[in-house]
Each structure stands twice: as structure tokens, then as C-alpha cells.
Protein backbone atom coordinates (compact mmCIF):
# COMPACT_ATOMS: atom_id res chain seq x y z
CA UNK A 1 84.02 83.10 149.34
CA UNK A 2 86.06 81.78 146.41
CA UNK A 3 86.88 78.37 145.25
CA UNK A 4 90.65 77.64 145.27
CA UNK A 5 90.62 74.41 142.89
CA UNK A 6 88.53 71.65 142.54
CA UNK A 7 90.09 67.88 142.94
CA UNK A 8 88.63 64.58 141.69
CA UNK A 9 89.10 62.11 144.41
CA UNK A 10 89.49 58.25 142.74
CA UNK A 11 89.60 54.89 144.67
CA UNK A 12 92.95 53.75 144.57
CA UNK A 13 93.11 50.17 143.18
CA UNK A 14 95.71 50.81 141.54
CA UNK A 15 98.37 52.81 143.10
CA UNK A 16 101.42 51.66 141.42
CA UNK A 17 99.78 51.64 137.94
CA UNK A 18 98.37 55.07 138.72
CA UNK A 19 101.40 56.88 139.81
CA UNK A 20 102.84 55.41 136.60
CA UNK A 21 99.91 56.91 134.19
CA UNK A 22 99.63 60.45 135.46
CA UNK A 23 103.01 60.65 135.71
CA UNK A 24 103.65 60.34 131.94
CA UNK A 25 101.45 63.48 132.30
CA UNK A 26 104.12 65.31 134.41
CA UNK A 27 102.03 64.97 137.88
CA UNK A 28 103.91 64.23 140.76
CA UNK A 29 103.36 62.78 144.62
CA UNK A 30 102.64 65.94 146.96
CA UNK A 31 100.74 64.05 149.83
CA UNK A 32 100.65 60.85 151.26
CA UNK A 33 99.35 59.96 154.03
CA UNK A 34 98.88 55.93 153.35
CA UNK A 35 95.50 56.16 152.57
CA UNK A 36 95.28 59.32 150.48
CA UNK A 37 97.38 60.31 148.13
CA UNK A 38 97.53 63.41 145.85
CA UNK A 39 99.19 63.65 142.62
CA UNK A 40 100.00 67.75 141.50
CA UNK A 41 101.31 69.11 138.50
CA UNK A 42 104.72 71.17 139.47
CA UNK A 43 103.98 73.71 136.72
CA UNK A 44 100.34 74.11 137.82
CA UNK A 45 99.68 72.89 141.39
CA UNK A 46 95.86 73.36 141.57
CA UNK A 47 96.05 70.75 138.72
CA UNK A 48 95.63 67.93 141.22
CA UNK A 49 94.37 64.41 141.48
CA UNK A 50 93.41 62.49 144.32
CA UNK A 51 93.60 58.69 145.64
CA UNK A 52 92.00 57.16 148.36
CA UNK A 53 91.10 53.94 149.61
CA UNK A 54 88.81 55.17 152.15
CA UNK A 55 87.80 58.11 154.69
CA UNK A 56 90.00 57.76 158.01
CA UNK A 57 87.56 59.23 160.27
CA UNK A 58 84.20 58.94 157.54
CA UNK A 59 83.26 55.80 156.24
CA UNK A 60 82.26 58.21 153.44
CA UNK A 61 84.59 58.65 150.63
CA UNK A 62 84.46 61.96 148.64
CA UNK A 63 83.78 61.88 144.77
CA UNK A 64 85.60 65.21 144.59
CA UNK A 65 86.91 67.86 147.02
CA UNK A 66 86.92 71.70 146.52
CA UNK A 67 89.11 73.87 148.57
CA UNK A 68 87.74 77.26 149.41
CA UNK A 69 89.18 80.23 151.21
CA UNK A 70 86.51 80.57 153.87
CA UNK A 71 85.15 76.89 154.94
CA UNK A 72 82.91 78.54 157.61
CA UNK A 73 81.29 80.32 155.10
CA UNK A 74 80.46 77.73 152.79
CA UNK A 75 79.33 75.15 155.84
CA UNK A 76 77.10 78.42 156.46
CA UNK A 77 75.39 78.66 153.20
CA UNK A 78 75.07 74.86 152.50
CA UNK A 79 73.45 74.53 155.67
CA UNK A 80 71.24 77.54 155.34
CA UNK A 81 70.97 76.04 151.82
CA UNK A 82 69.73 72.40 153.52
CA UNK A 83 72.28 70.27 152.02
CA UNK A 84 72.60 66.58 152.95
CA UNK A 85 75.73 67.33 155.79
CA UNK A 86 77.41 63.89 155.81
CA UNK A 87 80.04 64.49 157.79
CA UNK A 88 80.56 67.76 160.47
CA UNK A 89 82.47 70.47 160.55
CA UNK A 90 85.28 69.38 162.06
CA UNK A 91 89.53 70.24 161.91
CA UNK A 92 91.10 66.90 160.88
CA UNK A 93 94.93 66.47 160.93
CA UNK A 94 95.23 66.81 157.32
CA UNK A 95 93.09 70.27 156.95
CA UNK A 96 89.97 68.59 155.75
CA UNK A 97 86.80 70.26 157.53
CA UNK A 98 83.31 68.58 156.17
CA UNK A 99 81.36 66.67 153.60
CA UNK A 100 78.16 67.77 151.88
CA UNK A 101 76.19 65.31 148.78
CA UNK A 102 75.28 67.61 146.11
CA UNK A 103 71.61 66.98 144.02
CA UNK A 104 73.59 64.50 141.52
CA UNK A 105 73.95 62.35 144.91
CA UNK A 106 77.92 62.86 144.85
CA UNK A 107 79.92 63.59 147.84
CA UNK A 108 81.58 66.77 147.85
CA UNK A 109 84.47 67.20 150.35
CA UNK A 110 84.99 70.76 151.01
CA UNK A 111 88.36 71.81 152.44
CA UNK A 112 89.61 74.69 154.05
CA UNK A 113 93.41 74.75 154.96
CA UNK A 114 94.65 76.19 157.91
């Protein structure tokens, strides 16, 4: 299993303001589904950000998300592992499959895309 990029995921006070800031850095809107957004760099897309005002089928929102190529595999080894599972393993609309806390207490969203 490999890890594809790794996104910080922000509450999204701010939308306007933060659109505005990361765009002086070049990033750019690649997803929006109202209450997510994602903000890529064109030259480097795994240079991402993340947005969110809340979970749409999780009351639990993610600190930062971490897309790997094999999602099965890595719900297999946290579980093995006995991570905190805070949300199943599950196909959403928008590709996310499951939520894990790490030690530190922070919610990890790990995505596989289909």
C-alpha cells in the first residue's frame, strides 16, 4: 500500500477570504461540493488543501485526509492495528471510504478513489 498525498482539511469560516489567500499562492478550486471544497495547485496537484464546514454523512470532521491506493488494505491493518474506527468503511458519493483518530487524537480521513 502506498500513500498518494496527504491533505490538511480546515474549517471553512472563511471561504471567500480563503480562496483569495491561497490563491495568491497559485492554488485553484478543483472540488466543490457546497460543503467541501478543495483548493490544488495546477503545477502540482497532490499539493492540495481542503475546506469543510462539516462531514455530510459523519458528524466527524477530518483534521487531515490521506489518499492511498488500496483503502481495503489500510482499513485492514488499522483495524488489525486497533485504531479508534470513527466512521465505517463505507463508498460515499464523493470517493471517501472511512475515518480512523490517530494517538495525537486527530481524525484521519483515509480515501481511496474509485
Amino acid at each position: 500500500m502506498s500513500v498518494r498525498r496527504v491533505v490538511p482539511d480546515i474549517p471553512w469560516p472563511a471561504m471567500d477570504e480563503s480562496r483569495a489567500f491561497y490563491g495568491l499562492l497559485g492554488f485553484e478550486e478543483v472540488m466543490n461540493h457546497g460543503w467541501v471544497v478543495a483548493l490544488a495547485s495546477p503545477d502540482n496537484p497532490t499539493a492540495r488543501i481542503t475546506f469543510s464546514t462539516g462531514g455530510k454523512t459523519t458528524p466527524v470532521v477530518p483534521d487531515m485526509s490521506l489518499e492511498v491506493d488500496d483503502v481495503d488494505a489500510a482499513y485492514a491493518a488499522m483495524t488489525a492495528h486497533g485504531a479508534e474506527i470513527v466512521h465505517p468503511l463505507q463508498d460515499e458519493e464523493w470517493a471517501v471510504r472511512r475515518f480512523v483518530r490517530d494517538p495525537n487524537g486527530r481524525v484521519v480521513n483515509i480515501v481511496g478513489h474509485r
